[in-house]
PDB file of N, CA and C in Angstrom:
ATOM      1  N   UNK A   1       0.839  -1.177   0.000  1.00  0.00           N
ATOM      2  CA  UNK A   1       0.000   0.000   0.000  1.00  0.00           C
ATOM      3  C   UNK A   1       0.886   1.244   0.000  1.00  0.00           C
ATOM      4  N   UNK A   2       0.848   2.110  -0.624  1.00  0.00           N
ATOM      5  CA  UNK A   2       1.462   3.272  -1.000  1.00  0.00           C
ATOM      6  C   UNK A   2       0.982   4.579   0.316  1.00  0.00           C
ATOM      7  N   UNK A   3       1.712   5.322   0.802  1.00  0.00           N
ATOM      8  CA  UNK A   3       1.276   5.609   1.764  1.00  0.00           C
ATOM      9  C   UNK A   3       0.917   7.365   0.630  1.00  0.00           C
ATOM     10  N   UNK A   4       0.418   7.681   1.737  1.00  0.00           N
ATOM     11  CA  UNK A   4      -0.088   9.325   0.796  1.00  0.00           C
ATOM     12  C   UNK A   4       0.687  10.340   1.596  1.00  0.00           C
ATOM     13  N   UNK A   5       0.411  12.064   0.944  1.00  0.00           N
ATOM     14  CA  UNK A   5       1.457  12.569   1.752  1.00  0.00           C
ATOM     15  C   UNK A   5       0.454  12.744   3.316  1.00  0.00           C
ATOM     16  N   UNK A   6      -0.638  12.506   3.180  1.00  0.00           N
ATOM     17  CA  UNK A   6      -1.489  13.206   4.524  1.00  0.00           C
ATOM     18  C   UNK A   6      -1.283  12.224   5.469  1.00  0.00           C
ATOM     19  N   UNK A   7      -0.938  10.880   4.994  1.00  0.00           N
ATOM     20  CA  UNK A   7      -0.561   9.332   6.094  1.00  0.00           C
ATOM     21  C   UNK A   7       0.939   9.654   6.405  1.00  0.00           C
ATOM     22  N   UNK A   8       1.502  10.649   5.463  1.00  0.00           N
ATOM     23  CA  UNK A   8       3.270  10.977   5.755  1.00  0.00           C
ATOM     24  C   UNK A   8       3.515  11.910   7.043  1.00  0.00           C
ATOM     25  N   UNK A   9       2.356  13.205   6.664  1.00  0.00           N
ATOM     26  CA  UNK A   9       2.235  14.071   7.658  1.00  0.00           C
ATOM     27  C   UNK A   9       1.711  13.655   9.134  1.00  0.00           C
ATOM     28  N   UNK A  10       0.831  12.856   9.127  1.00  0.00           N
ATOM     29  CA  UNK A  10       0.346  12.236  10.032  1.00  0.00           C
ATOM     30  C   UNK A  10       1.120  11.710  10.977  1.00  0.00           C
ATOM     31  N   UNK A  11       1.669  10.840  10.615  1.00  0.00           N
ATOM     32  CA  UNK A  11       2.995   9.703  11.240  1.00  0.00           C
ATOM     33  C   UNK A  11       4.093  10.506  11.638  1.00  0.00           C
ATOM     34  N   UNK A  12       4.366  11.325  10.967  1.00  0.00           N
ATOM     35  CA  UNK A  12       5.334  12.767  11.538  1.00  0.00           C
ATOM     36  C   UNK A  12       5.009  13.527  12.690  1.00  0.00           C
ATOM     37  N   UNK A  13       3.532  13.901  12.613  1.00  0.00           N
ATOM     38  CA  UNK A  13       3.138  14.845  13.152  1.00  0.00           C
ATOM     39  C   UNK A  13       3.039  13.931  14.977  1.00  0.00           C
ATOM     40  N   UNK A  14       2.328  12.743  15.324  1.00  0.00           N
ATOM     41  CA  UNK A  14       2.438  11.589  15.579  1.00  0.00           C
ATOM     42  C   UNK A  14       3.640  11.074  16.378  1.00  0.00           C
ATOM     43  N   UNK A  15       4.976  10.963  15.781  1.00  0.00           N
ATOM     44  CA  UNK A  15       5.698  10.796  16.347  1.00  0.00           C
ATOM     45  C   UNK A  15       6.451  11.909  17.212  1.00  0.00           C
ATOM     46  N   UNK A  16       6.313  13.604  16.396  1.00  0.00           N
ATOM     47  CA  UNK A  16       7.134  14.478  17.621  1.00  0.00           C
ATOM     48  C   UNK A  16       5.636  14.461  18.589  1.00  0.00           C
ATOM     49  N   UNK A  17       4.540  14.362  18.781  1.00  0.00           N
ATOM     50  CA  UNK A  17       4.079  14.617  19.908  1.00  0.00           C
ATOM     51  C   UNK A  17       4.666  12.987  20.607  1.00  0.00           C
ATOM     52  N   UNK A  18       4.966  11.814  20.076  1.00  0.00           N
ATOM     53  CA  UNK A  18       5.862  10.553  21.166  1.00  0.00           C
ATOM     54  C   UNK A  18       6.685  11.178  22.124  1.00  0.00           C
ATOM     55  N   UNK A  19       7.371  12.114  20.865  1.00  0.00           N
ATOM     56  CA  UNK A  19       8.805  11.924  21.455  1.00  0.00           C
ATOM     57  C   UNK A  19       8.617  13.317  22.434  1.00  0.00           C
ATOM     58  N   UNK A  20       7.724  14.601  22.566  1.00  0.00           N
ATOM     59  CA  UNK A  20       7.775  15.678  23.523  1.00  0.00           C
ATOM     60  C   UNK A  20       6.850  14.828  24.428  1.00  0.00           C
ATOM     61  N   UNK A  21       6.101  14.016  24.072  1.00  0.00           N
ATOM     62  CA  UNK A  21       6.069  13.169  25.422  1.00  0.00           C
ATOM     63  C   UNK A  21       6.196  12.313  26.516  1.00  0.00           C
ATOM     64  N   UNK A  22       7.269  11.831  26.043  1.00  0.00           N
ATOM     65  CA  UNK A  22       8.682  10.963  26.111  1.00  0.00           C
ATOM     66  C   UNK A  22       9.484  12.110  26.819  1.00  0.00           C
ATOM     67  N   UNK A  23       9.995  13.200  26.493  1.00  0.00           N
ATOM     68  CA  UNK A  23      10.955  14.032  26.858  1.00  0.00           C
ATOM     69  C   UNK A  23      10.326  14.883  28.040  1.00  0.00           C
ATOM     70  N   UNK A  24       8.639  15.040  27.941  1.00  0.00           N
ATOM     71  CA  UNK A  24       7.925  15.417  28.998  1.00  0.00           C
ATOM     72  C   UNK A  24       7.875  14.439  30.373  1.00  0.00           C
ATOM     73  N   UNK A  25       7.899  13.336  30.232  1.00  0.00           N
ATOM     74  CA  UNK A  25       8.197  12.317  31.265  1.00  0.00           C
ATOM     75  C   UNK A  25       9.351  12.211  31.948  1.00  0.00           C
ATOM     76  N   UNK A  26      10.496  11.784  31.170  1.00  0.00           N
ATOM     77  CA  UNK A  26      11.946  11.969  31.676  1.00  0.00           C
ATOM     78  C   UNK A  26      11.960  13.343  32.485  1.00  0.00           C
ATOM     79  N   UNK A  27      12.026  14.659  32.185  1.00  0.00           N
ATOM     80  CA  UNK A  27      12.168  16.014  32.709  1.00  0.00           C
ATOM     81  C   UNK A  27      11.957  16.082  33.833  1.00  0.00           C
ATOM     82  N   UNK A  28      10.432  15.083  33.891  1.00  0.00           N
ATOM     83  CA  UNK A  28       9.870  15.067  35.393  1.00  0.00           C
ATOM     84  C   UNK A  28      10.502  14.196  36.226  1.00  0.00           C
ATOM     85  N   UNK A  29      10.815  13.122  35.501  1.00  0.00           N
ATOM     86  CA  UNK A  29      11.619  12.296  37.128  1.00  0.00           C
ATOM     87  C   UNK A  29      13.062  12.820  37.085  1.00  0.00           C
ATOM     88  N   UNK A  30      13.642  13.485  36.367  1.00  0.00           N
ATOM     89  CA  UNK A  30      14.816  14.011  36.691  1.00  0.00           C
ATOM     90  C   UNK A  30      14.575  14.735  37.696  1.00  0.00           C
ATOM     91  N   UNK A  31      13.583  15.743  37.654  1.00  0.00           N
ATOM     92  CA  UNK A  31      13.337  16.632  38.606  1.00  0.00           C
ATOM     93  C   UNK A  31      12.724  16.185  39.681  1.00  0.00           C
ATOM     94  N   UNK A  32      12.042  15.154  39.739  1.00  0.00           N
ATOM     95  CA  UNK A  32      11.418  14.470  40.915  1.00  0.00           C
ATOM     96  C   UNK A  32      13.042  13.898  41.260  1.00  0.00           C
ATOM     97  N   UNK A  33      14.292  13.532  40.834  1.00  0.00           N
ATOM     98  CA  UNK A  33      15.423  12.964  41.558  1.00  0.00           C
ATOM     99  C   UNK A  33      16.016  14.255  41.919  1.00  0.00           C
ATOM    100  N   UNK A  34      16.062  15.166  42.162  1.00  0.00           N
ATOM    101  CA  UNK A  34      16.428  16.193  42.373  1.00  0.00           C
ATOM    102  C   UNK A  34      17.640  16.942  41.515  1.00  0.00           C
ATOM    103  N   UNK A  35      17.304  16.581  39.979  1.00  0.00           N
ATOM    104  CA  UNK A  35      18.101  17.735  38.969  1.00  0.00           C
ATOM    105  C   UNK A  35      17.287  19.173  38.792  1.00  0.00           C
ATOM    106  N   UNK A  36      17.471  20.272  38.202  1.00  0.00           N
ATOM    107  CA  UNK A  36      17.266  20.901  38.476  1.00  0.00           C
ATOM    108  C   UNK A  36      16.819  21.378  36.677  1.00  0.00           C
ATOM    109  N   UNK A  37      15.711  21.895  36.517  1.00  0.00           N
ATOM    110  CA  UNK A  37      15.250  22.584  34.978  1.00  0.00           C
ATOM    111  C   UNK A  37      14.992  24.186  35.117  1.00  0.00           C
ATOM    112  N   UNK A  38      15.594  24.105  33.794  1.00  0.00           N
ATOM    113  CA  UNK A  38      15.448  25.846  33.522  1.00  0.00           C
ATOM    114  C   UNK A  38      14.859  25.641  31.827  1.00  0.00           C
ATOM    115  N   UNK A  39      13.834  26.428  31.906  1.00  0.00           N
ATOM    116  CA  UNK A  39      13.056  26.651  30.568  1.00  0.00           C
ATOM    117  C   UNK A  39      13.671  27.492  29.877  1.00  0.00           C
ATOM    118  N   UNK A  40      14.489  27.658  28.946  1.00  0.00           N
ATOM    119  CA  UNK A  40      15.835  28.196  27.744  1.00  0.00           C
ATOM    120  C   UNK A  40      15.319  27.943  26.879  1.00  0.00           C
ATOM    121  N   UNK A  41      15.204  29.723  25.916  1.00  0.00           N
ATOM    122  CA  UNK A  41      14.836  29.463  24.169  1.00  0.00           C
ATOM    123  C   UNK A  41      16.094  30.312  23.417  1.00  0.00           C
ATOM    124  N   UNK A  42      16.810  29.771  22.217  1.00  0.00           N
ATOM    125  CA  UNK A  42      17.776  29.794  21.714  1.00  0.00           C
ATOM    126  C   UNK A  42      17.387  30.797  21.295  1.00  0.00           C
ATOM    127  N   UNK A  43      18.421  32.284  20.904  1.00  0.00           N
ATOM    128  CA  UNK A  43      17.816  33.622  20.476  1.00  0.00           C
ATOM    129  C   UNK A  43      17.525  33.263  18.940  1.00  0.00           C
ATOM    130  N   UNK A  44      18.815  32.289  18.275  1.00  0.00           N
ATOM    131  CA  UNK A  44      19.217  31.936  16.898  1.00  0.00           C
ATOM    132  C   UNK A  44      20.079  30.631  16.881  1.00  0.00           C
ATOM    133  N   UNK A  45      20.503  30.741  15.806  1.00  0.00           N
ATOM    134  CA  UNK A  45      21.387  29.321  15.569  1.00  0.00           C
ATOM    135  C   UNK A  45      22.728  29.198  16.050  1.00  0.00           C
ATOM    136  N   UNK A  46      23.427  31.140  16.064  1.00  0.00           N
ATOM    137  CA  UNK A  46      24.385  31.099  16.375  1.00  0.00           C
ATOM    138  C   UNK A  46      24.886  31.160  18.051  1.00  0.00           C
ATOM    139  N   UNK A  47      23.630  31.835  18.642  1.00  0.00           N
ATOM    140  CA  UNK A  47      23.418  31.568  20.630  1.00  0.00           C
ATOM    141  C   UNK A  47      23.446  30.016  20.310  1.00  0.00           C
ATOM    142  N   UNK A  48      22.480  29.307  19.967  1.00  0.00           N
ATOM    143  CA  UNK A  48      22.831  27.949  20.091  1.00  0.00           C
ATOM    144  C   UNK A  48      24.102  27.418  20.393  1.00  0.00           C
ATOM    145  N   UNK A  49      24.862  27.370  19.272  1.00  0.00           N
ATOM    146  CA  UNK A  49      26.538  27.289  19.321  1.00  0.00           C
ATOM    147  C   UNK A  49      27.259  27.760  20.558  1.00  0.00           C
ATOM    148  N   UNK A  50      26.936  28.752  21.012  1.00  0.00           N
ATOM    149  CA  UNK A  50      27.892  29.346  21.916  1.00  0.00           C
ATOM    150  C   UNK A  50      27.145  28.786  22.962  1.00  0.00           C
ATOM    151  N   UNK A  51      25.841  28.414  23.179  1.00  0.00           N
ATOM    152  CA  UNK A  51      25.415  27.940  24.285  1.00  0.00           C
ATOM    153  C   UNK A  51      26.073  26.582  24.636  1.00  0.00           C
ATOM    154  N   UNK A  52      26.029  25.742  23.649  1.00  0.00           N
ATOM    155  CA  UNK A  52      26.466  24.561  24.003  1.00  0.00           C
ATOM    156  C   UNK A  52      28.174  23.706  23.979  1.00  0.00           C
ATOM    157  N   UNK A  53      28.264  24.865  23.230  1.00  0.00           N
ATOM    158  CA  UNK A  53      29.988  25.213  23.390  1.00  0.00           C
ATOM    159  C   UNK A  53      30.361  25.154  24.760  1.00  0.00           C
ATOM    160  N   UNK A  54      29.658  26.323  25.794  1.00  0.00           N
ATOM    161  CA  UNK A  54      29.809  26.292  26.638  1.00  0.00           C
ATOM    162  C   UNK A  54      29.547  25.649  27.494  1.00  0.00           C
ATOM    163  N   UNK A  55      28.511  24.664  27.685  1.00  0.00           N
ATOM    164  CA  UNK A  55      28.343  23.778  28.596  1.00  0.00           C
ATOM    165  C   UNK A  55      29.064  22.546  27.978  1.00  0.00           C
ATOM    166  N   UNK A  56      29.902  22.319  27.350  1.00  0.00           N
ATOM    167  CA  UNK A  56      30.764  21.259  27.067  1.00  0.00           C
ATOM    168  C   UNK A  56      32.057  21.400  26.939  1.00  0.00           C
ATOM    169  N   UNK A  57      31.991  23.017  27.030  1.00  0.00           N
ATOM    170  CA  UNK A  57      33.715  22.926  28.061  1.00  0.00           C
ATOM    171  C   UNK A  57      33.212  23.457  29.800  1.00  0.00           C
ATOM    172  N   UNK A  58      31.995  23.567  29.716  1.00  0.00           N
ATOM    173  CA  UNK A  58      31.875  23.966  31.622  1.00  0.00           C
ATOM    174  C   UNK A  58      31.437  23.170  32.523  1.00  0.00           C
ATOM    175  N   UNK A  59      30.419  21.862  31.838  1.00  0.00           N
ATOM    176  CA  UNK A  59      29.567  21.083  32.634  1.00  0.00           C
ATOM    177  C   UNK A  59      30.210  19.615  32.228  1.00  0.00           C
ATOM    178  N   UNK A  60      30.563  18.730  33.311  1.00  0.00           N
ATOM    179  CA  UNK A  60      30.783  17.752  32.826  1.00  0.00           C
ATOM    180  C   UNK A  60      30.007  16.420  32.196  1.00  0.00           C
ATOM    181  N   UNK A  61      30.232  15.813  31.151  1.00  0.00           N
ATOM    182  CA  UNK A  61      29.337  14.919  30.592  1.00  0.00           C
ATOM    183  C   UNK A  61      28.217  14.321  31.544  1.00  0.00           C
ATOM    184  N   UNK A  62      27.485  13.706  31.065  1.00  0.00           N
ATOM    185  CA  UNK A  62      26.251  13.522  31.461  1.00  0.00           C
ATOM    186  C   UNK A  62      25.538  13.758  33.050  1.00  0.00           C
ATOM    187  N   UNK A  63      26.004  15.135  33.163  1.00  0.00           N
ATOM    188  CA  UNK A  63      25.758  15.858  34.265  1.00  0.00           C
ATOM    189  C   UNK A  63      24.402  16.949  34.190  1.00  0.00           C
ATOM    190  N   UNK A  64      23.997  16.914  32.208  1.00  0.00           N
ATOM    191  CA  UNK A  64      22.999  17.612  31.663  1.00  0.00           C
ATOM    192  C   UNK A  64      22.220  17.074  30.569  1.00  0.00           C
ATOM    193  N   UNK A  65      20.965  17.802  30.698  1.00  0.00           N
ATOM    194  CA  UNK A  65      20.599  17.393  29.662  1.00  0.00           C
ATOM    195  C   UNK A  65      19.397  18.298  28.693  1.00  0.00           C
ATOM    196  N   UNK A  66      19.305  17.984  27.439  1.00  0.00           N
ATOM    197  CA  UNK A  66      18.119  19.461  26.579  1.00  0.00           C
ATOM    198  C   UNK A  66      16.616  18.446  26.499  1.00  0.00           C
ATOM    199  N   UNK A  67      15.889  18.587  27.650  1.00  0.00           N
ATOM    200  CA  UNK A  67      14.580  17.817  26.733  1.00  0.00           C
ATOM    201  C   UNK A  67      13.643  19.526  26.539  1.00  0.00           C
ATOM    202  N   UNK A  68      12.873  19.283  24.991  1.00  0.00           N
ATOM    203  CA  UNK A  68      11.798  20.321  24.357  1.00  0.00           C
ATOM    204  C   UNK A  68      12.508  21.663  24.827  1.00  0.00           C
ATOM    205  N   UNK A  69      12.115  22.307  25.671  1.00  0.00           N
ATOM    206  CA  UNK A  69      12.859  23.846  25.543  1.00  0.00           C
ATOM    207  C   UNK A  69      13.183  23.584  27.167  1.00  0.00           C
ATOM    208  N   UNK A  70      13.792  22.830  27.291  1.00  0.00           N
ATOM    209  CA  UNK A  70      14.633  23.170  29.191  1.00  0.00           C
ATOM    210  C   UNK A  70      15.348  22.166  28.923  1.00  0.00           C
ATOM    211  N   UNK A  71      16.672  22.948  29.412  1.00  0.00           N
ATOM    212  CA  UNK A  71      17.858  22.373  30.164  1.00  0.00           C
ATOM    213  C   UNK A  71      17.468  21.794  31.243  1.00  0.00           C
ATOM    214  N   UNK A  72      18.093  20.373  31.580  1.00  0.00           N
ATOM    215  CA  UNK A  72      18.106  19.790  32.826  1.00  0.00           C
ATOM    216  C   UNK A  72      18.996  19.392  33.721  1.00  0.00           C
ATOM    217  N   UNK A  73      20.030  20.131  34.591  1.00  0.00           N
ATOM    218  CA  UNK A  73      21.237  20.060  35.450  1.00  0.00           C
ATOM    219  C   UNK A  73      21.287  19.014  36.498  1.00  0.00           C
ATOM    220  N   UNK A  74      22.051  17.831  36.583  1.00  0.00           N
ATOM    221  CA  UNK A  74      21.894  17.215  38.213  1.00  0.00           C
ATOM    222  C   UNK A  74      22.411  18.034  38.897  1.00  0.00           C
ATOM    223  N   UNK A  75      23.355  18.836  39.108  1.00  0.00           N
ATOM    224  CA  UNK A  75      24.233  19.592  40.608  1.00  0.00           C
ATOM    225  C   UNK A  75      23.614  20.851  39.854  1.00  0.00           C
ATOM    226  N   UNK A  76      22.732  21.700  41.534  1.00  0.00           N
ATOM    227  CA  UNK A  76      22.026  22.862  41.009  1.00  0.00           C
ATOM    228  C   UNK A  76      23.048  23.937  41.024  1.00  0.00           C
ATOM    229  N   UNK A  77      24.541  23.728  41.508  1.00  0.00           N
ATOM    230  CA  UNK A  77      25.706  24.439  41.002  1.00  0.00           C
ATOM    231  C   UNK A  77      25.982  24.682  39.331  1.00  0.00           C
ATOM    232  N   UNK A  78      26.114  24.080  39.016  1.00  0.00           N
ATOM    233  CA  UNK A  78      25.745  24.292  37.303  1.00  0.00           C
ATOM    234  C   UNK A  78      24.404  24.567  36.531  1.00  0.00           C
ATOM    235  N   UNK A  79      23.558  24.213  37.118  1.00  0.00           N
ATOM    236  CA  UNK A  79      22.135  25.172  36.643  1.00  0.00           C
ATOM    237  C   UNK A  79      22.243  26.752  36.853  1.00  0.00           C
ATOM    238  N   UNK A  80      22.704  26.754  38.082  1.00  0.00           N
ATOM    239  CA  UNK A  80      22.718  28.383  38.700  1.00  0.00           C
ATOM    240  C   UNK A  80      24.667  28.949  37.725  1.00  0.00           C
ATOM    241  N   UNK A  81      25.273  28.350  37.523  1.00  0.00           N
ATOM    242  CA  UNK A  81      26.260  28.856  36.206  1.00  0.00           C
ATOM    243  C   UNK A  81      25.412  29.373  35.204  1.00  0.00           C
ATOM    244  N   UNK A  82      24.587  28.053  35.062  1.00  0.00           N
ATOM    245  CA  UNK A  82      24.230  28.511  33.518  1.00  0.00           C
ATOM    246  C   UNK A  82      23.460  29.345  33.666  1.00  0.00           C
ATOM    247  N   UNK A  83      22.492  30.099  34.199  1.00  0.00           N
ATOM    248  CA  UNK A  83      22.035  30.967  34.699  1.00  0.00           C
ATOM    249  C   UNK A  83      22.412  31.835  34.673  1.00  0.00           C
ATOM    250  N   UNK A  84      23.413  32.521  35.680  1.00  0.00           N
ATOM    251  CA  UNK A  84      24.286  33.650  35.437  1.00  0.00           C
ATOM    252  C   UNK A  84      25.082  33.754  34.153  1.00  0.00           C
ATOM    253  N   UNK A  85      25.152  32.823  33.519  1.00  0.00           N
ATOM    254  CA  UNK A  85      26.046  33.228  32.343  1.00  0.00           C
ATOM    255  C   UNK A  85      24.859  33.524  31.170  1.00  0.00           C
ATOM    256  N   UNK A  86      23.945  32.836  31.069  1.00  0.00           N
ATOM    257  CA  UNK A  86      22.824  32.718  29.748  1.00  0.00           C
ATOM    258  C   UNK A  86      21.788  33.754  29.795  1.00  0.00           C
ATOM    259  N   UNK A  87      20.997  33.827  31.145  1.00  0.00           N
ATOM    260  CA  UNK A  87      19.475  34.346  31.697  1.00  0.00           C
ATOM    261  C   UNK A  87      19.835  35.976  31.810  1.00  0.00           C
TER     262      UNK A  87
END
């Protein structure tokens, strides 16, 4: 069966609400374990870059993480960095 483009859009459309609800779940038990979220929107492509530049020479590996539009910090010492440096 040949799929159409509206069964294409569908299945697209479909899977990012999975996956922001997937990323909506995780966020929460991070934060229910006591990491710490800050809701962050990229000004452009090039803040992007420098944003994450910087938390990968400042934060150590899997000490963070990006679900939908928030950063998620385990040590609220590096949430409150990124904070003062970004906000």
């Amino acid at each position: 069966m040949t799929e159409t483009l509206i069964d294409i859009i569908v299945k697209e459309k479909l899977d990012e609400m999975t996956k922001s609800i997937d990323d909506d779940v995780l966020r929460a038990c991070l934060v229910e374990g006591g990491w710490t979220e800050i809701e962050f929107y990229y000004k452009n492509n090039r803040h992007a870059v420098e944003v994450l530049e910087w938390i990968g020479n400042n934060i150590k590996e899997n000490q963070w993480t990006r679900l939908n539009s928030y950063f998620v910090f385990r040590k609220k010492k590096d949430a409150s960095w990124f904070i003062l440096r970004w906000l």
